[in-house]
Every structure is written in structure tokens, then in C-alpha cells.
N, C-alpha and C. Protein backbone atom coordinates (compact mmCIF):
# COMPACT_ATOMS: atom_id res chain seq x y z
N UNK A 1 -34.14 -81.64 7.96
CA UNK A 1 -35.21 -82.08 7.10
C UNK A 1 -36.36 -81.06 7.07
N UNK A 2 -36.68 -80.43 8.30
CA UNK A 2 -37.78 -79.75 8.39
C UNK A 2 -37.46 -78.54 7.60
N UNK A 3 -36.75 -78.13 7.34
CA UNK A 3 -35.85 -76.70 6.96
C UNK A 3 -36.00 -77.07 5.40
N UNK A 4 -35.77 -78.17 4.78
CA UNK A 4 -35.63 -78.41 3.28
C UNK A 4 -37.04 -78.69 2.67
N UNK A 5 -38.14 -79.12 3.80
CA UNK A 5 -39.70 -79.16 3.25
C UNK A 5 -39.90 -77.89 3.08
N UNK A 6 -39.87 -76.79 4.35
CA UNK A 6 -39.97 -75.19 4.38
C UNK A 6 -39.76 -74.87 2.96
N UNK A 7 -38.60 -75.10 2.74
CA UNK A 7 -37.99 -74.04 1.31
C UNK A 7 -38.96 -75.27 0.31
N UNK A 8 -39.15 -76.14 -0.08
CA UNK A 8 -39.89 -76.44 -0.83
C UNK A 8 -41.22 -76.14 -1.23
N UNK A 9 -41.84 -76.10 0.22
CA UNK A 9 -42.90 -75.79 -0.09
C UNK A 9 -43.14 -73.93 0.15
N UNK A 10 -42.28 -73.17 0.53
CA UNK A 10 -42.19 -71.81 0.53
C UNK A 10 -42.77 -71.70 -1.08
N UNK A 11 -44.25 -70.56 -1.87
CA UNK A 11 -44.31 -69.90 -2.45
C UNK A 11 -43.72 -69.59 -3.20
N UNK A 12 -43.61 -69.67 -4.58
CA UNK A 12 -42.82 -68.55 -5.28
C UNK A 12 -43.95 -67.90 -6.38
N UNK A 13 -43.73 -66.63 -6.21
CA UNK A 13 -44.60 -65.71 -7.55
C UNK A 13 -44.24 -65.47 -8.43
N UNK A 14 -44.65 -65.58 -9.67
CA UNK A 14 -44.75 -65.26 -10.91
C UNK A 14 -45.73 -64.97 -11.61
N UNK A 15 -45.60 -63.21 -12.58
CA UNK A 15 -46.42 -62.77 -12.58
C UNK A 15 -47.97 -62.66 -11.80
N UNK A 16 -47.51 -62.65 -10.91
CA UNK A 16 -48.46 -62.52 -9.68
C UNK A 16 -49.11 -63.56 -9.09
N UNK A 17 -48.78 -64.74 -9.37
CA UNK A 17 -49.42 -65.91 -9.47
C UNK A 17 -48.38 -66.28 -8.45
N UNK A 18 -48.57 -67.58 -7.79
CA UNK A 18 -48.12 -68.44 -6.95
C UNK A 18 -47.91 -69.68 -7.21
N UNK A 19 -46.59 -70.40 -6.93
CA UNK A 19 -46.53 -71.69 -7.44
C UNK A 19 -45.03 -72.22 -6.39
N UNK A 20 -45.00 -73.57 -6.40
CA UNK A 20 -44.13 -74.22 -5.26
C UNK A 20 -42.94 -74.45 -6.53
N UNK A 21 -42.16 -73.92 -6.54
CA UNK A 21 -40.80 -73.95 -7.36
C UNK A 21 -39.86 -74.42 -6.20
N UNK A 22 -39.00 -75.39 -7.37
CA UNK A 22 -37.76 -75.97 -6.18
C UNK A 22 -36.80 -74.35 -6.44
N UNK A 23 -36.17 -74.51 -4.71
CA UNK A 23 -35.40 -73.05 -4.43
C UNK A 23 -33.80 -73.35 -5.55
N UNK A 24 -33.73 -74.14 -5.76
CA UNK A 24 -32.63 -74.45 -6.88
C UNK A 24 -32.47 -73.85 -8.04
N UNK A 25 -34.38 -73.72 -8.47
CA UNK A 25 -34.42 -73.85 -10.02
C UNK A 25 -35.07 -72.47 -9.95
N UNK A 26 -35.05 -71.71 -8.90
CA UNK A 26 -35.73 -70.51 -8.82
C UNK A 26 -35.13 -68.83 -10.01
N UNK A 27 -33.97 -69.57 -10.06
CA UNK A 27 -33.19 -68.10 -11.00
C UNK A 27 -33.78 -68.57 -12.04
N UNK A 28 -34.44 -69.65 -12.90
CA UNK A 28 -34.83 -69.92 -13.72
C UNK A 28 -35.61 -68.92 -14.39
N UNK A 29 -36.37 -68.51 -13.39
CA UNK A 29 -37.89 -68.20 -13.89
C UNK A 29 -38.42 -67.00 -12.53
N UNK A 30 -37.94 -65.76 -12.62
CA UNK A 30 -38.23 -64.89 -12.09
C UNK A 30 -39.38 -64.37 -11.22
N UNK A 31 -39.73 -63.46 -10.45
CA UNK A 31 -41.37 -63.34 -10.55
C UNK A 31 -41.66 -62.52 -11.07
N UNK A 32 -40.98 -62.04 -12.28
CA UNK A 32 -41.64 -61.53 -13.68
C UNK A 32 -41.19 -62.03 -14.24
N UNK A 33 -42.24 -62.71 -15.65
CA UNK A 33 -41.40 -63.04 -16.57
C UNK A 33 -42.36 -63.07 -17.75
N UNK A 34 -41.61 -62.21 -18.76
CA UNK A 34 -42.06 -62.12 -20.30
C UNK A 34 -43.60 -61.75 -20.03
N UNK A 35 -44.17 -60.36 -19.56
CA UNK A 35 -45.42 -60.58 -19.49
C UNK A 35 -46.20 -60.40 -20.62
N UNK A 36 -45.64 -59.93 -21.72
CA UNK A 36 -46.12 -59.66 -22.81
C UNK A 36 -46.97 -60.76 -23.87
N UNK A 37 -45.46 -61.69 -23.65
CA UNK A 37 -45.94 -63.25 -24.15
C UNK A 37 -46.76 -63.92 -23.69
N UNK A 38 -46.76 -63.85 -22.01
CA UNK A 38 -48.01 -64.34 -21.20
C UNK A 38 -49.03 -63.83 -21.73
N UNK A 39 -49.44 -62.66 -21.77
CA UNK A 39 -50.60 -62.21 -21.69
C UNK A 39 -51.31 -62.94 -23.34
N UNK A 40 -50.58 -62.58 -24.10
CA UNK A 40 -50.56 -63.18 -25.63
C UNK A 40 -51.24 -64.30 -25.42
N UNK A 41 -50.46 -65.72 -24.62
CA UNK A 41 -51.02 -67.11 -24.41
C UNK A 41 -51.80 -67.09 -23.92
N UNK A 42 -52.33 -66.09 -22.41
CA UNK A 42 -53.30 -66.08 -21.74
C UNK A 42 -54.28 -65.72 -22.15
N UNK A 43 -54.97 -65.00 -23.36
CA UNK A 43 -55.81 -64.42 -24.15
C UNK A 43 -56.12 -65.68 -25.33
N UNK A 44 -55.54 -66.73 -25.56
CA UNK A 44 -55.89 -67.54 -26.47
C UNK A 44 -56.19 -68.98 -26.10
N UNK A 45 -55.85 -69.08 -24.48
CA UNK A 45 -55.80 -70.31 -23.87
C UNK A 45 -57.43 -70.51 -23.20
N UNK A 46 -57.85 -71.38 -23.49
CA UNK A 46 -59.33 -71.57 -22.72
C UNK A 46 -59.62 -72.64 -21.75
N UNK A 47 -60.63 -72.69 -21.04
CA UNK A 47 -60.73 -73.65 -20.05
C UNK A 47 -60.89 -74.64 -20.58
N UNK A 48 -60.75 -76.19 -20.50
CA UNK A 48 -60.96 -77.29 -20.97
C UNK A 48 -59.92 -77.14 -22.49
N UNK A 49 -58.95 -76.30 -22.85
CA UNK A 49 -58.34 -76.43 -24.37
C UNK A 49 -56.97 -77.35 -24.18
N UNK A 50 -56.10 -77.37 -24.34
CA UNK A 50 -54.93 -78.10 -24.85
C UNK A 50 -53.30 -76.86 -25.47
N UNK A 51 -52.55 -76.88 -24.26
CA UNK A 51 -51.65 -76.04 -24.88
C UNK A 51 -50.23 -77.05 -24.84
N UNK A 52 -49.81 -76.65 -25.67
CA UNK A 52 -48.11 -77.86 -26.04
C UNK A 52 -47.26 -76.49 -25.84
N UNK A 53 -46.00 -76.93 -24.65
CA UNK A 53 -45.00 -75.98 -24.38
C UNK A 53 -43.78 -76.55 -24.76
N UNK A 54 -43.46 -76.84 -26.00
CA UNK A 54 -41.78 -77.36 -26.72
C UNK A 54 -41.07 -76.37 -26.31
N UNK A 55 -39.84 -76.96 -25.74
CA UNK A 55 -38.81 -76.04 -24.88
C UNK A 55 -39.19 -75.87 -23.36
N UNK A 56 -39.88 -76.28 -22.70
CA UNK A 56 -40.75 -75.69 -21.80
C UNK A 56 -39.29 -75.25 -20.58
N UNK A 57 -38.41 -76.14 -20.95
CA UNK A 57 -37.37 -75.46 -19.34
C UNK A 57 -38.08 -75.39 -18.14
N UNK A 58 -38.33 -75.03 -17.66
CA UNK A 58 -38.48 -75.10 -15.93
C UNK A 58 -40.42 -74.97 -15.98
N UNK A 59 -40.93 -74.88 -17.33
CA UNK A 59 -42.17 -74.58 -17.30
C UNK A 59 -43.09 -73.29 -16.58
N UNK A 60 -42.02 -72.36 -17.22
CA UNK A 60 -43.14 -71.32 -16.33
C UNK A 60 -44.42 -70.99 -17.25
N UNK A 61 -44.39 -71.03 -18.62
CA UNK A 61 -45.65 -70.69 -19.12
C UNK A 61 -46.75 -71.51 -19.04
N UNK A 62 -46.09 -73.38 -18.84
CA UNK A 62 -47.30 -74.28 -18.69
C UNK A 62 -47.89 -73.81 -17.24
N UNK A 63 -47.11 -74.32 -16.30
CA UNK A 63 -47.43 -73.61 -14.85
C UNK A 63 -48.64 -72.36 -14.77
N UNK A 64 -48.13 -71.54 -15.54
CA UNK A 64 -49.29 -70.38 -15.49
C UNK A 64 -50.72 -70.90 -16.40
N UNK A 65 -50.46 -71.56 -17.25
CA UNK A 65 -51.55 -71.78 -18.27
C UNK A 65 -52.71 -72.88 -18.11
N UNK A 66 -52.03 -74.02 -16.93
CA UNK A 66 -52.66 -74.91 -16.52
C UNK A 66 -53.98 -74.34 -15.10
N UNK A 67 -53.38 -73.28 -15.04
CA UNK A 67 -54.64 -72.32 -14.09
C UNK A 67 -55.66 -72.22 -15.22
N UNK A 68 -55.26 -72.12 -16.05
CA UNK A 68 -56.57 -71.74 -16.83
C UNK A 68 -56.96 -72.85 -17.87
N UNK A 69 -56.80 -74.01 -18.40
CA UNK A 69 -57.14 -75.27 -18.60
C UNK A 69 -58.00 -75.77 -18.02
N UNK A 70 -57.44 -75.59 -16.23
CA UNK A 70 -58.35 -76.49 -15.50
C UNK A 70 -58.17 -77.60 -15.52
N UNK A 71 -58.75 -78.36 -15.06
CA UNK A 71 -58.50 -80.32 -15.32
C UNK A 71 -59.18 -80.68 -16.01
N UNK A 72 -60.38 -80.10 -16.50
CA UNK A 72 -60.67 -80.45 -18.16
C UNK A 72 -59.58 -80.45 -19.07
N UNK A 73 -58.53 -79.63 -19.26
CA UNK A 73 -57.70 -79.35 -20.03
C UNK A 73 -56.29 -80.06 -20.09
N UNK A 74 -55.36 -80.08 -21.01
CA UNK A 74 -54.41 -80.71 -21.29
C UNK A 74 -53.24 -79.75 -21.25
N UNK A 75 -52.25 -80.08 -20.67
CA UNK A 75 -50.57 -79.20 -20.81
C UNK A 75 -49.97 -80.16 -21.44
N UNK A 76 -49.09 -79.77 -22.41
CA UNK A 76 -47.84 -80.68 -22.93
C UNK A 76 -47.04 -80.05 -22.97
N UNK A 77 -46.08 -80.19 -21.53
CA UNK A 77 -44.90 -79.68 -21.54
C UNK A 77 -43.28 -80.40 -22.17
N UNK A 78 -42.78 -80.16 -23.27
CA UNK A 78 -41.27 -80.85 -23.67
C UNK A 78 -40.22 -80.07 -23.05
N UNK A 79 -39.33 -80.73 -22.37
CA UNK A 79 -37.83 -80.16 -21.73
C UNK A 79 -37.04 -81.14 -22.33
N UNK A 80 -36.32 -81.36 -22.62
CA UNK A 80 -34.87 -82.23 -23.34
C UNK A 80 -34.04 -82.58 -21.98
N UNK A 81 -34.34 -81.53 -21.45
CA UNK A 81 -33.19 -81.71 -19.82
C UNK A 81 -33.91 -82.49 -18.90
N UNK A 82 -33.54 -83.62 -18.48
CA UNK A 82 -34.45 -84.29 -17.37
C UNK A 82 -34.30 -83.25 -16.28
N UNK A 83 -33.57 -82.60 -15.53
CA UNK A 83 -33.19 -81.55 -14.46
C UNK A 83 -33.99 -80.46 -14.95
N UNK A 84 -34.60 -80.32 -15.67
CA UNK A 84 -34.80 -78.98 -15.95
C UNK A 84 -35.85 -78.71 -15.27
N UNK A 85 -37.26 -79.74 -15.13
CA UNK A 85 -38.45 -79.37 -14.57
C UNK A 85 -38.38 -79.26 -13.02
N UNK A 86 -38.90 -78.41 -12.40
CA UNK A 86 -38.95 -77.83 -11.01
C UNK A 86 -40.09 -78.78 -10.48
């Protein structure tokens, strides 16, 4: 048991950022990924705004974007796959 909290709560980075990804769903979503597009969303996303992620899969762009929302702010993440979210 103690061994399966470890890997849960073990870190994972993306784009330099840090986030608790299940070790399952980890090939998902690299610790690079698409920085181009990131940076794109990250340049238009504001504190307290509202971003909708249709398709979201394992959510790596909400994940990153909800750093910058804040809890003023809103994520709407859609996955079709109940398994899909980490």
C-alpha cells in the first residue's frame, strides 16, 4: 500500500510545471508537451477567466491552465473516456 501512495503521489513535470499524474496514465502526457500550443493558451488565459478543454484526454492543457485561472477562474474539461482523466 505504502509503495502505491509513493507512486501516486511521486511528481510528474510538464513543461516544467509539476503535477500528481496517476503512473498509469503517465505516457499520456510527457514532460514536454506541445509547447508551442501552450504557450499560445498561456498568453490568452487570465486570472479569474474561463477556459473549455473539448477533448481534454488526460488534461494536460487544463492542468497547466488552471495555475493560471486561479480559483477565481473556471476549467471545463470534456473527455468522452471516463478512464481517461488522471
Amino acid at each position: 500500500m505504502l509503495t502505491w501512495i509513493q507512486q501516486h503521489e511521486a511528481p510528474w513535470t510538464i513543461n516544467g510545471e509539476q503535477f500528481r499524474i496517476d503512473p498509469g496514465q503517465r505516457h499520456r502526457c510527457g514532460n514536454v508537451y506541445e509547447l508551442e500550443l501552450t504557450a499560445i493558451l498561456r498568453s490568452r488565459v487570465r486570472p479569474g477567466g474561463t477556459f473549455v478543454d473539448v477533448e481534454a484526454n488526460v488534461g494536460v492543457y487544463a492542468m497547466q491552465l488552471a495555475k493560471i485561472v486561479g480559483p477565481a477562474g473556471h476549467i471545463i474539461a470534456l473527455a468522452p473516456a471516463p478512464r481517461a482523466w488522471c
